[in-house]
N, C-alpha and C. Protein backbone atom coordinates (compact mmCIF):
# COMPACT_ATOMS: atom_id res chain seq x y z
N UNK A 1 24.02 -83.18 119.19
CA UNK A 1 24.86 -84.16 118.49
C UNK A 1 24.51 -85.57 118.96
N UNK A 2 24.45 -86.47 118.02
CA UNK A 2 23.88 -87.64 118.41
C UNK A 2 25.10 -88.88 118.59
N UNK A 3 25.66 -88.94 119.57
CA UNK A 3 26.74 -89.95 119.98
C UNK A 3 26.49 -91.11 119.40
N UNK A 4 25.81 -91.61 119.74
CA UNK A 4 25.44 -93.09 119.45
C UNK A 4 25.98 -93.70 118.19
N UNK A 5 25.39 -92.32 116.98
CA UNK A 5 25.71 -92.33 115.31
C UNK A 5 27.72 -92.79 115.31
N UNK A 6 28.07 -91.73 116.17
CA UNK A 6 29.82 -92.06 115.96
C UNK A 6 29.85 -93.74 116.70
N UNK A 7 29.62 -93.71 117.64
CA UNK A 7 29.67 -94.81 118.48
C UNK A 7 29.32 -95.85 117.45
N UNK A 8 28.39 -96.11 116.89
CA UNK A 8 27.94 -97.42 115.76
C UNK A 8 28.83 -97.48 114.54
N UNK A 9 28.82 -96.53 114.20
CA UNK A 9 30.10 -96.35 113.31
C UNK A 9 31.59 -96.92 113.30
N UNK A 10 31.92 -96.27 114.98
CA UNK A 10 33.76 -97.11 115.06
C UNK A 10 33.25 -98.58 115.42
N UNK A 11 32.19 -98.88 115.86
CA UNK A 11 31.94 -100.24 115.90
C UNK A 11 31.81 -101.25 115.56
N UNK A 12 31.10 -100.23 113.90
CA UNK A 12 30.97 -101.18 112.58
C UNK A 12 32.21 -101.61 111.76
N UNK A 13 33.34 -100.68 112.30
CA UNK A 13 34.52 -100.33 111.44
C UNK A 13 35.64 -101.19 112.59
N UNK A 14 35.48 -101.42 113.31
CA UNK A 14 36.00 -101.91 114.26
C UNK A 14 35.32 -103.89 114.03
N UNK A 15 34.08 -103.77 114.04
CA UNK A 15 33.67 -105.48 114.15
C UNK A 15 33.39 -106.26 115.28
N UNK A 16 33.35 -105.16 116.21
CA UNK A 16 33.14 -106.00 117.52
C UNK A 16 32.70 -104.76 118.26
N UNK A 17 32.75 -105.20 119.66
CA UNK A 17 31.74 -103.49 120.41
C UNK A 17 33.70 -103.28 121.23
N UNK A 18 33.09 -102.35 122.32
CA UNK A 18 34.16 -101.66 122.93
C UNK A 18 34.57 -101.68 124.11
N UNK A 19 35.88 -102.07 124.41
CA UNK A 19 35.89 -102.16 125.50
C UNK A 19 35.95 -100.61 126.63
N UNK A 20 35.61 -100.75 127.71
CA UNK A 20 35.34 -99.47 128.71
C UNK A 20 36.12 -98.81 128.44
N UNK A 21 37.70 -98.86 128.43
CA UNK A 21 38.55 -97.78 128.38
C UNK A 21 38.37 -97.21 127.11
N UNK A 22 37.97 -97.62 125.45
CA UNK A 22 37.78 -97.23 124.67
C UNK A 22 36.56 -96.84 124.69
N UNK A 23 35.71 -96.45 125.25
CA UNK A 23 34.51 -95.87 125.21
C UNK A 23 34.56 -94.62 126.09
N UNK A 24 35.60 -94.45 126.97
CA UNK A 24 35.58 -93.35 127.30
C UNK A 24 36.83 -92.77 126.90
N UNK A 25 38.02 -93.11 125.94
CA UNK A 25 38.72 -92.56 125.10
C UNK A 25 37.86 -91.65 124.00
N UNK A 26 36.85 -92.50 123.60
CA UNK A 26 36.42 -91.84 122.44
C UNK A 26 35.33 -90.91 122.30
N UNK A 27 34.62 -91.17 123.69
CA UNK A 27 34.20 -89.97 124.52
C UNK A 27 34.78 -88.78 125.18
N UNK A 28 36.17 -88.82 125.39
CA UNK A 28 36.82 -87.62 125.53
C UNK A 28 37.00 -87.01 124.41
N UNK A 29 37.16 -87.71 123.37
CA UNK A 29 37.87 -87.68 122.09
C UNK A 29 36.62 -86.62 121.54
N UNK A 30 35.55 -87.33 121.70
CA UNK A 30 34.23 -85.85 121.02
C UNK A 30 33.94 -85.06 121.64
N UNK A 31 34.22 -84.72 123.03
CA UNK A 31 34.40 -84.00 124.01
C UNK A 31 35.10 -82.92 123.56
N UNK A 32 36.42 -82.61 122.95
CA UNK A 32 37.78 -82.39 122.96
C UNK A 32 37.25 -81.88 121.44
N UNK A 33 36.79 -82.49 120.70
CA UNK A 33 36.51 -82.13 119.37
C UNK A 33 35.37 -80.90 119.16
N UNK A 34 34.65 -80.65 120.29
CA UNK A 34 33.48 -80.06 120.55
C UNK A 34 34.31 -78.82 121.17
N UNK A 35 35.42 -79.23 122.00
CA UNK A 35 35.82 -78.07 122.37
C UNK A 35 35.40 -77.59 123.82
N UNK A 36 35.02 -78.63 124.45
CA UNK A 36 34.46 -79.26 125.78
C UNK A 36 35.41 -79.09 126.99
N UNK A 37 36.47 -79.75 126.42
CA UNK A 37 37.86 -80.05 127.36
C UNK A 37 37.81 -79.22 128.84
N UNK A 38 38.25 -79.24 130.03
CA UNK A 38 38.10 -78.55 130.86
C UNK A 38 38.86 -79.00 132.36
N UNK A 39 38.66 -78.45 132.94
CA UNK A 39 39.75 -78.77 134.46
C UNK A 39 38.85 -79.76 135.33
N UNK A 40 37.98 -80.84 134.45
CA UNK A 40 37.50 -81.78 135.56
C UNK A 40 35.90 -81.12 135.87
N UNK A 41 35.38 -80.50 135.45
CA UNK A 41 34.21 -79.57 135.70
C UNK A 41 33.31 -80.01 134.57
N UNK A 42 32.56 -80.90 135.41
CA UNK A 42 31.39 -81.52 133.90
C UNK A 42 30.85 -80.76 133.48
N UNK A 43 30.45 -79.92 134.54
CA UNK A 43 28.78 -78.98 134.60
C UNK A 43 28.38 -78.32 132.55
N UNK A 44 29.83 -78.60 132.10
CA UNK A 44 29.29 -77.65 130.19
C UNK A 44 28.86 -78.84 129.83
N UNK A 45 29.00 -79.41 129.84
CA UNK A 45 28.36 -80.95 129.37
C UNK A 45 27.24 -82.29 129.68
N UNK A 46 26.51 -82.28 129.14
CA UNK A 46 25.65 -83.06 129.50
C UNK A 46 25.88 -84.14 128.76
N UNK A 47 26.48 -84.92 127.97
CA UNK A 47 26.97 -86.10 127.83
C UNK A 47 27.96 -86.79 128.26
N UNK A 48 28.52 -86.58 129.96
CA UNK A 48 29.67 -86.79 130.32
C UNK A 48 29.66 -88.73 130.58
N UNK A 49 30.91 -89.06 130.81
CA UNK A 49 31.38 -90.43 131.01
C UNK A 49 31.86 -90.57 132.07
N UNK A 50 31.52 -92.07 132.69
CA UNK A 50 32.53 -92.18 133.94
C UNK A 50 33.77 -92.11 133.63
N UNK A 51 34.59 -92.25 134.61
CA UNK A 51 36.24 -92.38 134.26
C UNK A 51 36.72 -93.68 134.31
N UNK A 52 38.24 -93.80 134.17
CA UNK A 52 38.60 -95.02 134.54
C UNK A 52 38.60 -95.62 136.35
N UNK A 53 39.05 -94.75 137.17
CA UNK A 53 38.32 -94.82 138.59
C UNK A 53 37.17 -95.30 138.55
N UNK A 54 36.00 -94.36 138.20
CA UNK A 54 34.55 -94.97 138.44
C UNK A 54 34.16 -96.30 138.29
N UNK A 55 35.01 -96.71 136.76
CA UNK A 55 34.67 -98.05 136.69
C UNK A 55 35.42 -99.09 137.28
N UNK A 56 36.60 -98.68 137.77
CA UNK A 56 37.27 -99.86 138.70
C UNK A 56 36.68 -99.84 140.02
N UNK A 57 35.74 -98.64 141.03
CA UNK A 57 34.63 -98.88 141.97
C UNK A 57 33.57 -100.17 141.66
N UNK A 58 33.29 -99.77 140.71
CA UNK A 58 31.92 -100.56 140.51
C UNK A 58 32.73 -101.67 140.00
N UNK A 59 33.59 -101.97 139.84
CA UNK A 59 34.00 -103.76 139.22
C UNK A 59 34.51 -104.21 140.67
N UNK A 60 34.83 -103.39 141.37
CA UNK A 60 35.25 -103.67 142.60
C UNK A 60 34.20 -104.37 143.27
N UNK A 61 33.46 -103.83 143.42
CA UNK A 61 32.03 -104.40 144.13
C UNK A 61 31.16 -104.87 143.50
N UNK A 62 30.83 -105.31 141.97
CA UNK A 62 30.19 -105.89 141.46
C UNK A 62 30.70 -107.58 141.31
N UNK A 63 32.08 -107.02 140.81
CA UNK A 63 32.72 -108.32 140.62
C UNK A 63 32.16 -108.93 139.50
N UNK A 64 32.74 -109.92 139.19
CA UNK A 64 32.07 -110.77 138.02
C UNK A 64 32.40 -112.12 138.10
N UNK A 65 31.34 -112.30 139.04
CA UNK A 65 30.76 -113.51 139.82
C UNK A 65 30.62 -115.06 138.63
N UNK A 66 30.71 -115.89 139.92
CA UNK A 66 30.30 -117.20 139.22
C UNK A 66 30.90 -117.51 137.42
N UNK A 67 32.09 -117.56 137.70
CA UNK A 67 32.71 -118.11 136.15
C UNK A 67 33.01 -119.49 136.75
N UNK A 68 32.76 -120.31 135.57
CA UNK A 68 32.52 -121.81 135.75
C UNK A 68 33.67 -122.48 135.29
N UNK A 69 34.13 -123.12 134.89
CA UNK A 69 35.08 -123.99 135.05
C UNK A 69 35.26 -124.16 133.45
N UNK A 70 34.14 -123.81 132.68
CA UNK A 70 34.09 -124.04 131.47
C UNK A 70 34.69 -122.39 130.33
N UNK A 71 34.73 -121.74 132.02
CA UNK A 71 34.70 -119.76 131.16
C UNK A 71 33.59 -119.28 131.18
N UNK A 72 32.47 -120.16 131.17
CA UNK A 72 31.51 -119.19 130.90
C UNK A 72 30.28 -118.86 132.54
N UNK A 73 30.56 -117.66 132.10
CA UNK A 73 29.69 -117.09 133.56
C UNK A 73 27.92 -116.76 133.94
N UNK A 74 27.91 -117.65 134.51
CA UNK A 74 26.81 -117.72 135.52
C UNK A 74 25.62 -116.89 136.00
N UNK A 75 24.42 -116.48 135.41
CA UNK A 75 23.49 -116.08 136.39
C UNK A 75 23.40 -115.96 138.12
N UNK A 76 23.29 -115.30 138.89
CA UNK A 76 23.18 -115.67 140.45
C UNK A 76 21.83 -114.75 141.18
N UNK A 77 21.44 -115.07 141.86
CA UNK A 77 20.30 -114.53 142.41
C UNK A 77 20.53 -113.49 142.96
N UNK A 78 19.38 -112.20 143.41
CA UNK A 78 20.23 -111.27 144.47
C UNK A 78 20.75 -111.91 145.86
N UNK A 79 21.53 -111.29 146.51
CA UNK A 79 21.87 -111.32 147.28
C UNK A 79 20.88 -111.23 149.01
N UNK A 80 20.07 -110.16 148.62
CA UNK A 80 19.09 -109.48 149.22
C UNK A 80 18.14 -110.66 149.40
N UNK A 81 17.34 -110.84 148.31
CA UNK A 81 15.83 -111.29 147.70
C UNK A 81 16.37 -113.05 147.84
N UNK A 82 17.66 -113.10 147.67
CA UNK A 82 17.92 -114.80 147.31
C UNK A 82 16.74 -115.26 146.07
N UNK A 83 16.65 -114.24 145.60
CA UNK A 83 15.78 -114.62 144.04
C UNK A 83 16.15 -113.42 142.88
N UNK A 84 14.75 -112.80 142.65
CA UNK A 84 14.76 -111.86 142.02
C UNK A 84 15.46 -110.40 142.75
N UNK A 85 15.77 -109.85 141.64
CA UNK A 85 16.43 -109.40 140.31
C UNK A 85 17.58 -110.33 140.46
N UNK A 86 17.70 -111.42 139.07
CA UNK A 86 18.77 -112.20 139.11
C UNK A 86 20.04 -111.59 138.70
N UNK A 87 21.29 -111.59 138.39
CA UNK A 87 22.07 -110.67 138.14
C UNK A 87 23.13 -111.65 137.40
N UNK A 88 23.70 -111.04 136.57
CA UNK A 88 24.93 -111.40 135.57
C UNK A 88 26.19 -110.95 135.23
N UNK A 89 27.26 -111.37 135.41
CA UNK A 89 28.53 -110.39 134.90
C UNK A 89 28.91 -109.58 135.73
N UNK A 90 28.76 -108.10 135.32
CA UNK A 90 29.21 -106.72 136.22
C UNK A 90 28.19 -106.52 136.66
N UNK A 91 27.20 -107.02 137.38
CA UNK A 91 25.64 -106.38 137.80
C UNK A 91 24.85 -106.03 137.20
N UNK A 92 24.89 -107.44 135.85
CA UNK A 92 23.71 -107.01 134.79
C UNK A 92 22.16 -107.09 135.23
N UNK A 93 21.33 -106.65 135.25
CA UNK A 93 20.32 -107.47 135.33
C UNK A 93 19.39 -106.49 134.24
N UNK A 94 18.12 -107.81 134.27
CA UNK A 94 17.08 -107.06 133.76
C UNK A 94 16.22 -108.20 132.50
N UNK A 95 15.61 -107.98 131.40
CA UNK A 95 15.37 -109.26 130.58
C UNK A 95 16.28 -109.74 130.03
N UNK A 96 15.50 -111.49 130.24
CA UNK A 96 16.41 -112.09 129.71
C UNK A 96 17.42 -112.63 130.55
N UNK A 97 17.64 -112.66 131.76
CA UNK A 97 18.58 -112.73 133.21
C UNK A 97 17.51 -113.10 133.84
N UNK A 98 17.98 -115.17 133.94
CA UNK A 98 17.46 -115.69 135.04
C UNK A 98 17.96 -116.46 135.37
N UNK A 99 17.86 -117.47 136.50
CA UNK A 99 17.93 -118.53 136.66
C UNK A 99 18.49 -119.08 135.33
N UNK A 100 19.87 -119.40 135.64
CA UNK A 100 20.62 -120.37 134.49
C UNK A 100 21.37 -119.41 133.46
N UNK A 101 20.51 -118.56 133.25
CA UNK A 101 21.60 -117.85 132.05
C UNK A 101 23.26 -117.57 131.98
N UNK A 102 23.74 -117.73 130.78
CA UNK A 102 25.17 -118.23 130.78
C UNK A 102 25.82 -116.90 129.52
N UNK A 103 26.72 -116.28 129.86
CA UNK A 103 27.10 -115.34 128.96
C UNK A 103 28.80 -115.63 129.27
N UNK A 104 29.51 -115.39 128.07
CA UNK A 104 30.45 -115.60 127.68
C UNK A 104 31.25 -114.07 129.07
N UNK A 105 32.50 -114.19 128.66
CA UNK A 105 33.15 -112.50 129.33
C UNK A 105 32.96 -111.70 128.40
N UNK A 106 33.37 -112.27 127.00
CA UNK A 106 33.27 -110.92 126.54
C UNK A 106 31.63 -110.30 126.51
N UNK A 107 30.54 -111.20 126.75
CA UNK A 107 29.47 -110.40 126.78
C UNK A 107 29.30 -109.54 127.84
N UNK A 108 30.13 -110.17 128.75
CA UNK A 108 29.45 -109.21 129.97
C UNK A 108 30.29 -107.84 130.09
N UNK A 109 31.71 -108.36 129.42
CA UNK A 109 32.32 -107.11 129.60
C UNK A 109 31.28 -105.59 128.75
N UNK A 110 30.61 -106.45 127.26
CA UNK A 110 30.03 -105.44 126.65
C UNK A 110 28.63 -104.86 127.07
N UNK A 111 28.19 -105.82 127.50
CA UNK A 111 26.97 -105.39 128.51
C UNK A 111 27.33 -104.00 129.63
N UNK A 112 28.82 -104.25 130.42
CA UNK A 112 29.19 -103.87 131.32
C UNK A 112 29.23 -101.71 130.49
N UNK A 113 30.14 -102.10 129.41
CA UNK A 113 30.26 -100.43 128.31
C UNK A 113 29.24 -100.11 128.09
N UNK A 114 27.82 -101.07 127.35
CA UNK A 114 26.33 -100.05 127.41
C UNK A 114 26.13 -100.09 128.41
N UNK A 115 25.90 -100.33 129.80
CA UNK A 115 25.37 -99.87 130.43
C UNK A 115 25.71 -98.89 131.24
N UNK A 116 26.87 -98.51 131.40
CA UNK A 116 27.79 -97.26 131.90
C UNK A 116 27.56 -96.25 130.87
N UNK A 117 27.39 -96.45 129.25
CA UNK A 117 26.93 -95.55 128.69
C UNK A 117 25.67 -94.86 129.77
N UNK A 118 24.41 -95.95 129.58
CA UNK A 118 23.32 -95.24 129.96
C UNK A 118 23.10 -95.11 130.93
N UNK A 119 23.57 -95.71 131.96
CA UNK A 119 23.66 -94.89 133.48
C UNK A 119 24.39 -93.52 133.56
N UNK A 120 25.86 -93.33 132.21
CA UNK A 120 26.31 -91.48 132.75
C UNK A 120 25.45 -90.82 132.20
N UNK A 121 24.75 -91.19 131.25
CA UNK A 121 23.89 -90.38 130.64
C UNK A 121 22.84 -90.51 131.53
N UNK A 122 22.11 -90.65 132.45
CA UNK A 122 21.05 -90.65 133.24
C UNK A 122 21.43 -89.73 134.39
N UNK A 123 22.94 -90.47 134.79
CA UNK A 123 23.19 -89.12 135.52
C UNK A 123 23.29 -87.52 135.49
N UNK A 124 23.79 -87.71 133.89
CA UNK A 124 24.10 -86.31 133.58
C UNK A 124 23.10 -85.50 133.61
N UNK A 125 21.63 -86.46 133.12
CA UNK A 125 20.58 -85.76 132.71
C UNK A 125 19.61 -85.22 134.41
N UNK A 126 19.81 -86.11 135.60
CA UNK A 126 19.42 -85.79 136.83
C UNK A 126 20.36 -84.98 137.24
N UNK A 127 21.17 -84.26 137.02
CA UNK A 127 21.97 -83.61 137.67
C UNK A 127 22.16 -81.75 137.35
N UNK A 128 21.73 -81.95 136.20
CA UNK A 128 21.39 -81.11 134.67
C UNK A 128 22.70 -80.16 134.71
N UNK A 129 22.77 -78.82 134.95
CA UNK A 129 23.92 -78.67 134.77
C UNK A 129 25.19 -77.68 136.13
N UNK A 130 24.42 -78.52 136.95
CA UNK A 130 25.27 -78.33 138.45
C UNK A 130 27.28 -78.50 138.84
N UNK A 131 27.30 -77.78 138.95
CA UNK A 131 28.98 -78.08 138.96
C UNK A 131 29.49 -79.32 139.33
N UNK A 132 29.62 -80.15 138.96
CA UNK A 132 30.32 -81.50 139.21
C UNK A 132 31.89 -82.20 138.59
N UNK A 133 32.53 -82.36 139.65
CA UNK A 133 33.91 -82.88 139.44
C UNK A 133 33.98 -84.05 138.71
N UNK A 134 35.02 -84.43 137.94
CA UNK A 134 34.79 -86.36 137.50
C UNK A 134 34.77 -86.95 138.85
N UNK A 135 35.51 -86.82 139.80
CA UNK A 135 35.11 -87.71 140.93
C UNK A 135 33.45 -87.65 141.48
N UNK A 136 32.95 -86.36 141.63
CA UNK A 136 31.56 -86.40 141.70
C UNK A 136 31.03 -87.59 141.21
N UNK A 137 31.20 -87.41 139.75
CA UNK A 137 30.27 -87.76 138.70
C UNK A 137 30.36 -89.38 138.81
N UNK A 138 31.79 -90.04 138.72
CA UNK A 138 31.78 -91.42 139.07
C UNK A 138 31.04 -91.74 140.40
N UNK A 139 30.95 -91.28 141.28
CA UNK A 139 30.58 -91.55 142.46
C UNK A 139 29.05 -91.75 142.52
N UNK A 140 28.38 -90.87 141.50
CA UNK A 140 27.26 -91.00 141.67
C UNK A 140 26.68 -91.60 140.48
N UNK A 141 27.39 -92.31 139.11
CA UNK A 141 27.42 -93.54 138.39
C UNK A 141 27.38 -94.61 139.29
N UNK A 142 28.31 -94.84 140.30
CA UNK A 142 28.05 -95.61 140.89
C UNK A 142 27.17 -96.11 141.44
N UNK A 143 26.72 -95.35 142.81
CA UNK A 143 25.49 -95.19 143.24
C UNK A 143 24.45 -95.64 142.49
N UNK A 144 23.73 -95.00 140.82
CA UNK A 144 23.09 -95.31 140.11
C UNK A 144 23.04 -96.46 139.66
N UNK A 145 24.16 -97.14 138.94
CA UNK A 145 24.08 -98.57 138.47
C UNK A 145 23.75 -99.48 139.39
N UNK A 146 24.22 -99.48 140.43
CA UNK A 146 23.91 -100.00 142.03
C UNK A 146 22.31 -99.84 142.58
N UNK A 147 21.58 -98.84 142.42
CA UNK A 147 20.85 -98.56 142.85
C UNK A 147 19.56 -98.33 142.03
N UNK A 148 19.78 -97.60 140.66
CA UNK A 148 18.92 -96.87 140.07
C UNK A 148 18.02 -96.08 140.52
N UNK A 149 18.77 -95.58 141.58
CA UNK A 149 17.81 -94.17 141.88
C UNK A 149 17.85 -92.77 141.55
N UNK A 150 18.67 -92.32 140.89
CA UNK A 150 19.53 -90.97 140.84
C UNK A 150 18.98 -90.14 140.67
N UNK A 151 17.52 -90.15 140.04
CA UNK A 151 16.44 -88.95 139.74
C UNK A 151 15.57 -89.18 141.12
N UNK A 152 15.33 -89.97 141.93
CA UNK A 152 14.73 -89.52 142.99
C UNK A 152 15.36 -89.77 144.53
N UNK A 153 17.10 -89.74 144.09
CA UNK A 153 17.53 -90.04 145.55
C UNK A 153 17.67 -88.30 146.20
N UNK A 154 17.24 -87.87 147.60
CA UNK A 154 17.66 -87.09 148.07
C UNK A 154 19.43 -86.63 148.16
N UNK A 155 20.30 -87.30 148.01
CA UNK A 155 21.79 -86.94 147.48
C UNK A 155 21.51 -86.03 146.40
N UNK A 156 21.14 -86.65 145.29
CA UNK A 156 20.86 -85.81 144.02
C UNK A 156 20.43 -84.53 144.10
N UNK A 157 19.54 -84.37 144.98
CA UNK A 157 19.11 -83.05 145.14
C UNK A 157 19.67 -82.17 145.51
N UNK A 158 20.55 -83.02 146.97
CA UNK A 158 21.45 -81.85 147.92
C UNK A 158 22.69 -81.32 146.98
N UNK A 159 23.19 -82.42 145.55
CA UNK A 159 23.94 -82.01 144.86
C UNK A 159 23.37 -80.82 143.92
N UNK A 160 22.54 -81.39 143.30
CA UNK A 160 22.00 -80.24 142.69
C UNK A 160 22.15 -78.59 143.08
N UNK A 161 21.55 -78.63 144.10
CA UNK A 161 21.74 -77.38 145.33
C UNK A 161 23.00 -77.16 145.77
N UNK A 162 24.19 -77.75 145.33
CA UNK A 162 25.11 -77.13 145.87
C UNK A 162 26.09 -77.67 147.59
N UNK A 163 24.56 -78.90 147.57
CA UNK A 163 25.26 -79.03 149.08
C UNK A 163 26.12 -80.56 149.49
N UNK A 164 27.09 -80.27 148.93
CA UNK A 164 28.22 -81.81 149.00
C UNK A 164 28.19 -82.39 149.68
N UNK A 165 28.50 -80.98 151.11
CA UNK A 165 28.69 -82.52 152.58
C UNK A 165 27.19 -82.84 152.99
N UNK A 166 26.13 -82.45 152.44
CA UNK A 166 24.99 -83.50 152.78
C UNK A 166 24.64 -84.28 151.92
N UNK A 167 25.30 -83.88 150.25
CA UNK A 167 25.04 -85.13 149.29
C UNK A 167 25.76 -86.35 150.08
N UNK A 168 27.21 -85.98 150.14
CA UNK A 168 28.05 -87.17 150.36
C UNK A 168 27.87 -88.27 151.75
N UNK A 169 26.74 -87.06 152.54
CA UNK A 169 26.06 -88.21 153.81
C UNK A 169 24.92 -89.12 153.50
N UNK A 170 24.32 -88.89 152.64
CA UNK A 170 23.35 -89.49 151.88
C UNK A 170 23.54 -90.87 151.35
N UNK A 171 24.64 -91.10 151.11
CA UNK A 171 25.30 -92.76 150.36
C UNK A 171 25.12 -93.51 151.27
N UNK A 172 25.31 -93.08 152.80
CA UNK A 172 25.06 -94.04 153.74
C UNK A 172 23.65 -94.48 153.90
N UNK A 173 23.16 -93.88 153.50
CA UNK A 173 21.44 -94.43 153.73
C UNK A 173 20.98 -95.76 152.77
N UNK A 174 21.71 -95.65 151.79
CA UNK A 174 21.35 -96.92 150.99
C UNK A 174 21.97 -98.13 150.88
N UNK A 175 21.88 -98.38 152.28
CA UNK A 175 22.71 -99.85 152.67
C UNK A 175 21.60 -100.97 152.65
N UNK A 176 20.47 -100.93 152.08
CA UNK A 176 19.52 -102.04 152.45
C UNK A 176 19.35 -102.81 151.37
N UNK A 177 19.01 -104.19 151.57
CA UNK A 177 18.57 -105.19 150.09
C UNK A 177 17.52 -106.27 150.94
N UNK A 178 16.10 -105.89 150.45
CA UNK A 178 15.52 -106.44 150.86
C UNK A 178 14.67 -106.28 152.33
N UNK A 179 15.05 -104.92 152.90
CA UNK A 179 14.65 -104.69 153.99
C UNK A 179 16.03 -104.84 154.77
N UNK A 180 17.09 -105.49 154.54
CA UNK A 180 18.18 -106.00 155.22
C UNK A 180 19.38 -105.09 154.79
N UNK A 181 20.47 -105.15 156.10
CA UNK A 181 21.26 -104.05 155.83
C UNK A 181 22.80 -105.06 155.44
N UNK A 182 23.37 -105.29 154.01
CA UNK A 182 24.11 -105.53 153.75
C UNK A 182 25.60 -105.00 154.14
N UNK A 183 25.98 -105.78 154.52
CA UNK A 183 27.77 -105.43 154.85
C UNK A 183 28.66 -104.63 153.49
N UNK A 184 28.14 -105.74 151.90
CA UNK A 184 29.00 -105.48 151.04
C UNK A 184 28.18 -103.69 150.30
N UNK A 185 26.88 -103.64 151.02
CA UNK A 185 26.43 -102.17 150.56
C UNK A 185 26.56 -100.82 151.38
N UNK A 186 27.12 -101.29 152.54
CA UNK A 186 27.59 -100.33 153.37
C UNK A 186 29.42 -100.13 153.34
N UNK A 187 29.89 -101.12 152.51
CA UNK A 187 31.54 -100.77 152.17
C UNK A 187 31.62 -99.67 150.93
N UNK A 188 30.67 -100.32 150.23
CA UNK A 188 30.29 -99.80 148.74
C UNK A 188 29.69 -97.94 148.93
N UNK A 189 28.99 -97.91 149.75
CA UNK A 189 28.79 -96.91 149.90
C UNK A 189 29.61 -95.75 150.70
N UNK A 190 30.04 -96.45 152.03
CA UNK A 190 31.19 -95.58 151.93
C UNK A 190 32.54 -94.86 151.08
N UNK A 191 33.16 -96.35 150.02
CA UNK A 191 33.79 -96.11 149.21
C UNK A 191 32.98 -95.03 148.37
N UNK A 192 31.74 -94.93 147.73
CA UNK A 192 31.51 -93.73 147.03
C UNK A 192 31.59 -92.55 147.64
N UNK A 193 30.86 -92.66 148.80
CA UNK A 193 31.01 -90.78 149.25
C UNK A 193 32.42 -90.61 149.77
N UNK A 194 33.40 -91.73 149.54
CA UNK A 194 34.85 -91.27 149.68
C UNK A 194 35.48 -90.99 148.32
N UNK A 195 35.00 -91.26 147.29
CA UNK A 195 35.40 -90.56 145.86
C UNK A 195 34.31 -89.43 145.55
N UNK A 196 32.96 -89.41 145.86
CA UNK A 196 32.75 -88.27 145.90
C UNK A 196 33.28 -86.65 146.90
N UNK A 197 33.41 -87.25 148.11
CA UNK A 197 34.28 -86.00 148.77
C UNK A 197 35.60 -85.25 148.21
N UNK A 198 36.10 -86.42 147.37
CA UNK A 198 37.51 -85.88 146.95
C UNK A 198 37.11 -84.97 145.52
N UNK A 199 36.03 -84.67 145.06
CA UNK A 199 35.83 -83.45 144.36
C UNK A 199 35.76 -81.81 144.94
């Protein structure tokens, strides 16, 4: 089934894109229609969504930096690099994000819904169909948008296999930016393998 098709649809009919909580309303919603529904156990599904948790982690620590005086928000450099990958909004980056670029909220908020689209879907697809809790699953959205590693982080694997308490020791390892060990990526990471444990 091709999501996207419904997704463009309430969008077109709607006139504007979606905000997060409605994108994973209406992702439960085809979930539920499919006949999906379940006690928190992704593993039948490979098109799963973060939750509303997952995404208040990652706004937590992304933040949405540098709004100007005018509303409109700010490009900023990494943190790490003090250059590149420049970053925008909820931790946009990528083309088109540099030095100077200026996006309204509501862009970033919509930037913020595709890209949680395609980070759960990346996860879902590295994870394939291993028993995973919604807390799992946010936890390691997280991780991903943060990181983009999820197909070759060793966590992934130990999840895959079954093995939690060495997935969930694994978050600690990716405290670095730049060779350097960040304060705000070692809070961040604890906070995940503390919503991942609680699966």
């Amino acid at each position: 089934m091709q999501r996207k098709t419904i997704f463009d649809a309430v969008r077109n009919i709607l006139g504007r894109g979606f905000r997060a909580s409605e994108v994973i309303e209406l992702d439960l919603a085809i979930e539920n229609a499919l006949g999906r529904e379940d006690s928190g156990d992704l593993s039948s599904s490979r098109s799963s969504m973060i939750s509303a948790e997952g995404i208040a982690l990652i706004k937590k620590f992304e933040g949405c930096a540098k709004i100007r005086r005018d509303g409109l928000v700010e490009a900023y450099p990494d943190p790490g690099s003090g250059g590149d990958p420049w970053t925008i909004g909820w931790g946009a980056t990528g083309t088109g994000i540099a030095r100077g670029t200026l996006w309204t909220q509501d862009q970033c908020d919509a930037r913020l819904v595709a890209d949680l689209a395609s980070y759960s879907q990346e996860v879902a697809r590295a994870i394939g169909g291993a028993p995973t809790s919604q807390a799992e699953f946010d936890a390691l959205v997280s991780f991903h948008y943060n990181t983009g590693a999820i197909a070759r982080a060793t966590l992934t694997k130990h999840h895959r296999a079954g093995r939690k308490s060495a997935a969930a020791a694994e978050f600690a390892r990716w405290n670095r930016a730049a060779g350097n060990i960040l304060p705000g990526l070692v809070n961040r990471r604890r906070a995940e393998a503390a919503l991942y444990s609680q699966g």
